[in-house]
Protein backbone atom coordinates (compact mmCIF):
# COMPACT_ATOMS: atom_id res chain seq x y z
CA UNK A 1 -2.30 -35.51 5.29
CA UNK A 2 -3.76 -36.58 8.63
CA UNK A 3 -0.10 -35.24 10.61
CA UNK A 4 -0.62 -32.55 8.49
CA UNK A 5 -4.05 -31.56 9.96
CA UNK A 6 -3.57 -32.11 13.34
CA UNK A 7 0.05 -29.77 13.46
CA UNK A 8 -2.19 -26.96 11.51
CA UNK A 9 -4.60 -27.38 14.33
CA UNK A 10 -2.22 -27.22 17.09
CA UNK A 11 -0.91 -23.60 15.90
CA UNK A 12 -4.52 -21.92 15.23
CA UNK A 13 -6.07 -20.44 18.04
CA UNK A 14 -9.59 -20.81 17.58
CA UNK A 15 -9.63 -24.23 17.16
CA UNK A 16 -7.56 -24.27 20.51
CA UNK A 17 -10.70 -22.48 22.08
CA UNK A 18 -13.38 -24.29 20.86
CA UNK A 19 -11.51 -28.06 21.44
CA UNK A 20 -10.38 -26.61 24.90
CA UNK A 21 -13.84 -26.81 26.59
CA UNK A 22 -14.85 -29.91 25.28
CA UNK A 23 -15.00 -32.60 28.14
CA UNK A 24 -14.09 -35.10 25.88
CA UNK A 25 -10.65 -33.45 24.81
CA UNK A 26 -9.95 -33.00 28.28
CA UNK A 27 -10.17 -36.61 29.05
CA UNK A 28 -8.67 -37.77 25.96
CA UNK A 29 -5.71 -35.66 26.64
CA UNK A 30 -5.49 -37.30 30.18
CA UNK A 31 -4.10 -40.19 28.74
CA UNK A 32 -0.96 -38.14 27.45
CA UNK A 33 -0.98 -35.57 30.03
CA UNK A 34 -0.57 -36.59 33.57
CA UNK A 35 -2.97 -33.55 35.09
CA UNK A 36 -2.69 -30.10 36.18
CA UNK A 37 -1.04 -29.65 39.04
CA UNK A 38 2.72 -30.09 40.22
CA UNK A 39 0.93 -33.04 42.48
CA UNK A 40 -0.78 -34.66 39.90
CA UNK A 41 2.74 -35.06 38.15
CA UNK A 42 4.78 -36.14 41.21
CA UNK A 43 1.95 -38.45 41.86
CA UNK A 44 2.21 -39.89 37.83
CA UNK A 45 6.47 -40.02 38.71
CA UNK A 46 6.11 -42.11 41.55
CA UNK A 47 4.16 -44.91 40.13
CA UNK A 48 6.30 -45.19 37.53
CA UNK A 49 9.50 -45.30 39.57
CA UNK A 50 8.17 -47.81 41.40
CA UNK A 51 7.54 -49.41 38.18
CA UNK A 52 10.73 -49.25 37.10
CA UNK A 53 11.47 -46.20 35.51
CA UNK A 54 12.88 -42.63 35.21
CA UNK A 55 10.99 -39.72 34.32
CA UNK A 56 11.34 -36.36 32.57
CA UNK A 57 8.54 -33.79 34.08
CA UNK A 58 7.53 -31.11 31.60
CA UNK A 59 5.68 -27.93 32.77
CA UNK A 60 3.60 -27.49 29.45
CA UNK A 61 3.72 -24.17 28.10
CA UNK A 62 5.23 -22.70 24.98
CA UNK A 63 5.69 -19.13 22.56
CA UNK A 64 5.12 -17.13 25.56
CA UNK A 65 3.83 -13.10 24.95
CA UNK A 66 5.29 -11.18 27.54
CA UNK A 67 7.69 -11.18 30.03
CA UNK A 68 5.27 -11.75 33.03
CA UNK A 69 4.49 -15.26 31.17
CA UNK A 70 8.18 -15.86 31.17
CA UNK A 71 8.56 -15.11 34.63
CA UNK A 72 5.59 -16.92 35.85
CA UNK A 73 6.80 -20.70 34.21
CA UNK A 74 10.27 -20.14 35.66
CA UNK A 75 8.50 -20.00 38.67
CA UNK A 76 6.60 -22.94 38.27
CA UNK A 77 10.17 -24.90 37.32
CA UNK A 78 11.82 -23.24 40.69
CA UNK A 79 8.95 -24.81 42.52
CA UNK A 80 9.15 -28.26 40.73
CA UNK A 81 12.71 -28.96 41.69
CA UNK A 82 12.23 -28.18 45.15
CA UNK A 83 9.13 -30.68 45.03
CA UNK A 84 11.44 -33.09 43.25
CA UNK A 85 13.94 -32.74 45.82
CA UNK A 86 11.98 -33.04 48.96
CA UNK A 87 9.91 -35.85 47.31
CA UNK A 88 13.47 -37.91 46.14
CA UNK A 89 11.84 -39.21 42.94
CA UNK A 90 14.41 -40.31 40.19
CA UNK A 91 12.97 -37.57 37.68
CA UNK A 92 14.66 -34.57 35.79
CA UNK A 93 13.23 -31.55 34.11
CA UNK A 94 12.47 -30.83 30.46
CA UNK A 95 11.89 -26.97 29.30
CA UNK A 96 10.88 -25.58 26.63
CA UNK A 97 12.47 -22.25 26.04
CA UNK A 98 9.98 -20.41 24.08
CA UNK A 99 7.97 -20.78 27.46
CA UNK A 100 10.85 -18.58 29.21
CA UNK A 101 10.72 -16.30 26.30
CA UNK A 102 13.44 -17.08 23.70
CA UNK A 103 11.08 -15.54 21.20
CA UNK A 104 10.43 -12.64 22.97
CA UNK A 105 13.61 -11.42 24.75
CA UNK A 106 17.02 -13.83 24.64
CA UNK A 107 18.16 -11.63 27.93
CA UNK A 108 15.21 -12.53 29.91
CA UNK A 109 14.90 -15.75 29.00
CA UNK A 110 19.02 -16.50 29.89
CA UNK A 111 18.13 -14.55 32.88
CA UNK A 112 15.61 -16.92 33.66
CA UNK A 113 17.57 -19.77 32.18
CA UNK A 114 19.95 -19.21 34.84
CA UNK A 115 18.24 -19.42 37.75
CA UNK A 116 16.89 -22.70 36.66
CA UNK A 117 20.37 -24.35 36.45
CA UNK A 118 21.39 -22.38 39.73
CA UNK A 119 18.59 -24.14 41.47
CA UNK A 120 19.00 -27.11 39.52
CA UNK A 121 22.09 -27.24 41.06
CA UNK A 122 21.39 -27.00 44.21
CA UNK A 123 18.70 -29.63 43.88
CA UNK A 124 20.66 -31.86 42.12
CA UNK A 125 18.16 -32.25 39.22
CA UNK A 126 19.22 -32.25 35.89
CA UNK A 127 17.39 -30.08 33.26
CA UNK A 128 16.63 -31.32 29.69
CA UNK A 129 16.13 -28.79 26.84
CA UNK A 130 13.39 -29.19 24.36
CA UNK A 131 13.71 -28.30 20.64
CA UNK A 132 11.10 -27.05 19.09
CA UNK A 133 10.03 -25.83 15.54
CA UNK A 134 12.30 -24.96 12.98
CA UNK A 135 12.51 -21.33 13.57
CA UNK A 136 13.95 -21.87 16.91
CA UNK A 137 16.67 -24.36 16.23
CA UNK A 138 19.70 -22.23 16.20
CA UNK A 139 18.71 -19.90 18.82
CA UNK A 140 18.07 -22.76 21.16
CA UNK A 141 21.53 -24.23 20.70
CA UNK A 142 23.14 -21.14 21.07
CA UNK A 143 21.12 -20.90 24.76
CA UNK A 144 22.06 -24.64 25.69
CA UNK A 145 26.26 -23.73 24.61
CA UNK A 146 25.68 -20.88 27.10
CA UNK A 147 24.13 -23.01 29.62
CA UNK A 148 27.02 -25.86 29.37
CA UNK A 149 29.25 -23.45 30.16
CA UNK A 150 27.21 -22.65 33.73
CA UNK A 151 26.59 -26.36 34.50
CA UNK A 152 27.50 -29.41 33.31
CA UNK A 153 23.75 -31.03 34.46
CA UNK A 154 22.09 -29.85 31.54
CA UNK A 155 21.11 -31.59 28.21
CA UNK A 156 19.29 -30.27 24.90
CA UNK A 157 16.92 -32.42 22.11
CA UNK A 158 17.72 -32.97 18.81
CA UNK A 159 15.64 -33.94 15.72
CA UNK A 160 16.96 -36.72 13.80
CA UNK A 161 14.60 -34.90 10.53
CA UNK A 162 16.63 -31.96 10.33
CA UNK A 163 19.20 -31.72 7.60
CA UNK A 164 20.82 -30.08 9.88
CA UNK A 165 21.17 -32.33 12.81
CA UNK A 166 23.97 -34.52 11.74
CA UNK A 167 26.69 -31.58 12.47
CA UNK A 168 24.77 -30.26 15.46
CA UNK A 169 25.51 -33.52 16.64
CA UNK A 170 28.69 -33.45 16.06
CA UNK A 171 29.81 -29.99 17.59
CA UNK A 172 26.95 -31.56 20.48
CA UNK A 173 29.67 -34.46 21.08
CA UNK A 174 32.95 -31.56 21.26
CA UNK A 175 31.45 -30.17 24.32
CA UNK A 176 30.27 -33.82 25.86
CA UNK A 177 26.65 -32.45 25.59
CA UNK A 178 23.92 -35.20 27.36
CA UNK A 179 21.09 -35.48 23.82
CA UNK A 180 18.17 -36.59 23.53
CA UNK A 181 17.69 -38.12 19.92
CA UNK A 182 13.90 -38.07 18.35
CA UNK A 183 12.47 -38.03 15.30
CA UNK A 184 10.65 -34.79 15.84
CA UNK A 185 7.07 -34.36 16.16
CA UNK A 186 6.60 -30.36 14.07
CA UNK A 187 5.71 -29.93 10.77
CA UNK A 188 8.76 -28.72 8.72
CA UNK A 189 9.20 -28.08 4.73
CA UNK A 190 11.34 -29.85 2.73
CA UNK A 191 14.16 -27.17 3.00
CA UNK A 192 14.88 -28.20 6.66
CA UNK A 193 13.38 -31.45 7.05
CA UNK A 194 13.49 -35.08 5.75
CA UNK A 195 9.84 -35.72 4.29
CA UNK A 196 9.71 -39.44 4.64
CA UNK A 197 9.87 -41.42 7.75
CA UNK A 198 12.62 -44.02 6.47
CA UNK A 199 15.32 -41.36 6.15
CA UNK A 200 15.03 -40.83 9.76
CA UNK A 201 16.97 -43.66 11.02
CA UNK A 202 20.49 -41.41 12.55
CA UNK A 203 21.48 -42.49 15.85
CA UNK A 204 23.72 -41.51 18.75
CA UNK A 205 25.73 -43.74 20.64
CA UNK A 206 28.47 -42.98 22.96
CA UNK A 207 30.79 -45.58 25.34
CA UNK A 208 31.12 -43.73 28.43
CA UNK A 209 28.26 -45.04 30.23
CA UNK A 210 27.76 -42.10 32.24
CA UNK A 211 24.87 -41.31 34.47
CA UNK A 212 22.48 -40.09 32.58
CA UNK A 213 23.70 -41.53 29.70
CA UNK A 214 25.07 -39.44 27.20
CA UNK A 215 22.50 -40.68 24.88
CA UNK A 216 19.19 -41.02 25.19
CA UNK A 217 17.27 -42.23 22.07
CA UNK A 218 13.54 -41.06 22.07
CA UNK A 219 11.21 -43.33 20.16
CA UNK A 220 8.37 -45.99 20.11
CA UNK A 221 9.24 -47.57 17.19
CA UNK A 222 10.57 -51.21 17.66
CA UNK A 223 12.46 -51.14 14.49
CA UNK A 224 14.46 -48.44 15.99
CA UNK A 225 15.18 -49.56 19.17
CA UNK A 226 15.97 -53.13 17.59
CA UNK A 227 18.68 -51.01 15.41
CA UNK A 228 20.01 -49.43 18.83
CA UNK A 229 20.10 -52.70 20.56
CA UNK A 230 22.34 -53.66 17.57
CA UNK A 231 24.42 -50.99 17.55
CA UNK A 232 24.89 -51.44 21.19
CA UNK A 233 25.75 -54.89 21.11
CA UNK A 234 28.18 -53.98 18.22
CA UNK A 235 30.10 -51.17 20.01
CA UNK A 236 30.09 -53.47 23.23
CA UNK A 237 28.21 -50.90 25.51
CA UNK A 238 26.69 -52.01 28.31
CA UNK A 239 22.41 -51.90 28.56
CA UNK A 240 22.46 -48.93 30.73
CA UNK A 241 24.94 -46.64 28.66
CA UNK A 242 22.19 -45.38 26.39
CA UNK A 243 18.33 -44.33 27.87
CA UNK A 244 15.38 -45.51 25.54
CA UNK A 245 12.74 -42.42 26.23
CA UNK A 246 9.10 -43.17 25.87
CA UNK A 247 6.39 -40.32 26.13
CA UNK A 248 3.59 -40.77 29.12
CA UNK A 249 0.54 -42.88 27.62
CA UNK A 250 2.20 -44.36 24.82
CA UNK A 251 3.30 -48.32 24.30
CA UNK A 252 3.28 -48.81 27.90
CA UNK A 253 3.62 -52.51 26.58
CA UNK A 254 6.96 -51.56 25.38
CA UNK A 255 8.57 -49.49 28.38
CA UNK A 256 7.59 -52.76 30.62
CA UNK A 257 9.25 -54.90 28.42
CA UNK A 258 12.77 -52.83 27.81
CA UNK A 259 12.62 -52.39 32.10
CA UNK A 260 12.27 -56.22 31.87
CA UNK A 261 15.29 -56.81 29.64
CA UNK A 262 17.20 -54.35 32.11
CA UNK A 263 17.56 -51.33 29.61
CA UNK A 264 17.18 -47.63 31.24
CA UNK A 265 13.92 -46.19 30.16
CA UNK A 266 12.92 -42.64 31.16
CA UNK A 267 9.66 -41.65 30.55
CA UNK A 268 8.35 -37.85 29.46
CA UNK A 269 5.20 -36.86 31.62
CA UNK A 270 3.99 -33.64 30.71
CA UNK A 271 1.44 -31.33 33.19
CA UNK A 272 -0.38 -28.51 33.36
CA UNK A 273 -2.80 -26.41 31.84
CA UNK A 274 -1.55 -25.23 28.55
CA UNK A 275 -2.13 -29.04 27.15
CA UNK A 276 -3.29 -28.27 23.78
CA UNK A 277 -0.27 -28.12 21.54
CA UNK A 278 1.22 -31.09 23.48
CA UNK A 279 -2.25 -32.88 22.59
CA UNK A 280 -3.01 -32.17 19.06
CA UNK A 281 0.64 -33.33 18.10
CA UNK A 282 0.23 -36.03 19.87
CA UNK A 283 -2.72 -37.31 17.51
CA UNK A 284 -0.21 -36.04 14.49
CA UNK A 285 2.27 -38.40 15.41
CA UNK A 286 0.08 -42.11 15.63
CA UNK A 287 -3.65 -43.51 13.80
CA UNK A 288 -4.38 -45.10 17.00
CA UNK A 289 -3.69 -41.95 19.10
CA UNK A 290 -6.57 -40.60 17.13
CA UNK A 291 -8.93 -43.38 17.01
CA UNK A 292 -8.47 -43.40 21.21
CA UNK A 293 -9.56 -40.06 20.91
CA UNK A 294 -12.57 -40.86 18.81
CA UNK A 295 -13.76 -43.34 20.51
CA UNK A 296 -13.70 -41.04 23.72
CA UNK A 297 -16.65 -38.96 21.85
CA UNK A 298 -18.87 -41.91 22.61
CA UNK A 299 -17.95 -41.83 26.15
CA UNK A 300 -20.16 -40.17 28.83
């Protein structure tokens, strides 16, 4: 009921104005988001390559309006992978395609799409493609089979609660596409979507071992990465064949400890402005996510 609540509130936009301008959102969110600015994200990539680990940026922003919208994030992106590049952090890209207007107007947003990868290219940074709700599922996979077929440095996210998922992984694995495996953090009917937490237990592992790994298994849930370390250990693949991928402010504890045992952990730092949506699911996903953010209320 709680998950419930918190997805609800992440879609309505007057609760996104009033919980905007409190302070203490703000700073709650601040533990999930890294800051505003392309800066304040290089800044958050840094210490944690010196730590140990990779990182996924992610300009927030999503379900843009108009094209101008569209235009203006793909901007933002050009500009982040020349920082990345001229900085030399060990970070990729992760893009949300509503924010370049899938929604809105498929040919703008492969337009956009496009020069992305070009400059992606050039940069050598890979780019990551989110999956979001639902009602964008199929269109996004068409747009990432359209972008493998421009560049070969470009992945796509799927949701292990999706009936669905099992054979988009499989015509994922025909084409050699790079995926990111998570549970999935929107709120879904029972048509499309496993309702309980223990049927979510699908995995993808592949042998190749190539850089980034083919599969990247998104989770904070030790049971889960106990079951990949099994199925690792089974198949013979060595540590840094598959990526474990952590978000930004969650079980820090945990992404130490995997560096420590010599696994490849990437970690997904979100920016920017539009940090609602990204918050509020945030709290859906965990109890203590939302008791940190209560006890922030008492906070001056």
């Amino acid at each position: 009921m709680l998950r419930g609540f918190f997805i609800l509130l992440s879609k309505v936009p007057w609760a996104q104005r009033v919980i905007t301008r409190w302070g203490v959102a703000r700073r709650a969110a601040r533990r999930f988001v890294a800051g505003d600015t392309i800066a304040d994200a290089l800044q958050a990539a840094l210490a944690l390559n010196q730590a140990g680990m990779q990182v996924s940026l992610d300009p927030l922003g999503e379900n843009t309006t108009h094209a101008e919208g569209a235009e203006a994030a793909a901007q933002e992106i050009l500009t982040l992978l020349d920082s990345l590049h001229a900085h030399e952090l060990r970070a990729n890209v992760s893009i949300k395609l509503s924010q370049l207007g899938l929604a809105l107007d498929e040919n703008l947003c492969r337009q956009l799409l496009g020069k992305i990868l070009a400059r992606a290219g050039e940069r050598g940074v890979f780019i990551r493609i989110d999956m979001e709700d639902a009602s964008l599922t199929e269109r996004t996979l068409e747009m990432f089979h359209w972008a493998r077929q421009q560049s070969e440095g470009v992945g796509v996210v799927i949701q292990a609660y999706l009936y669905r998922s099992e054979a988009d992984l499989m015509r994922l694995r025909e084409v050699q596409g790079k995926v990111r495996l998570c549970k999935g953090a929107y709120r879904e009917g029972a048509d499309v979507a496993f309702p309980q937490k223990s049927a979510v237990n699908r995995k993808l592992l592949s042998a190749d071992g190539r850089t980034p790994p083919l599969a990247a298994v998104a989770t904070h849930d030790p049971a889960r990465i106990a079951f990949a370390e099994a199925e690792m250990a089974r198949q013979g693949l060595p540590k840094g064949s598959v990526e474990f991928q952590m978000l930004y402010g969650i079980r820090r504890d945990l992404q130490e400890t995997l560096v420590r045992q010599g696994h490849a952990v990437r970690v997904y730092v979100p920016y920017g402005t539009h940090w609602y949506p990204y918050f509020m699911r945030r709290l859906a996903e965990r109890p203590e996510n939302v008791r940190f953010f209560l006890s922030n209320l008492f906070r001056k």
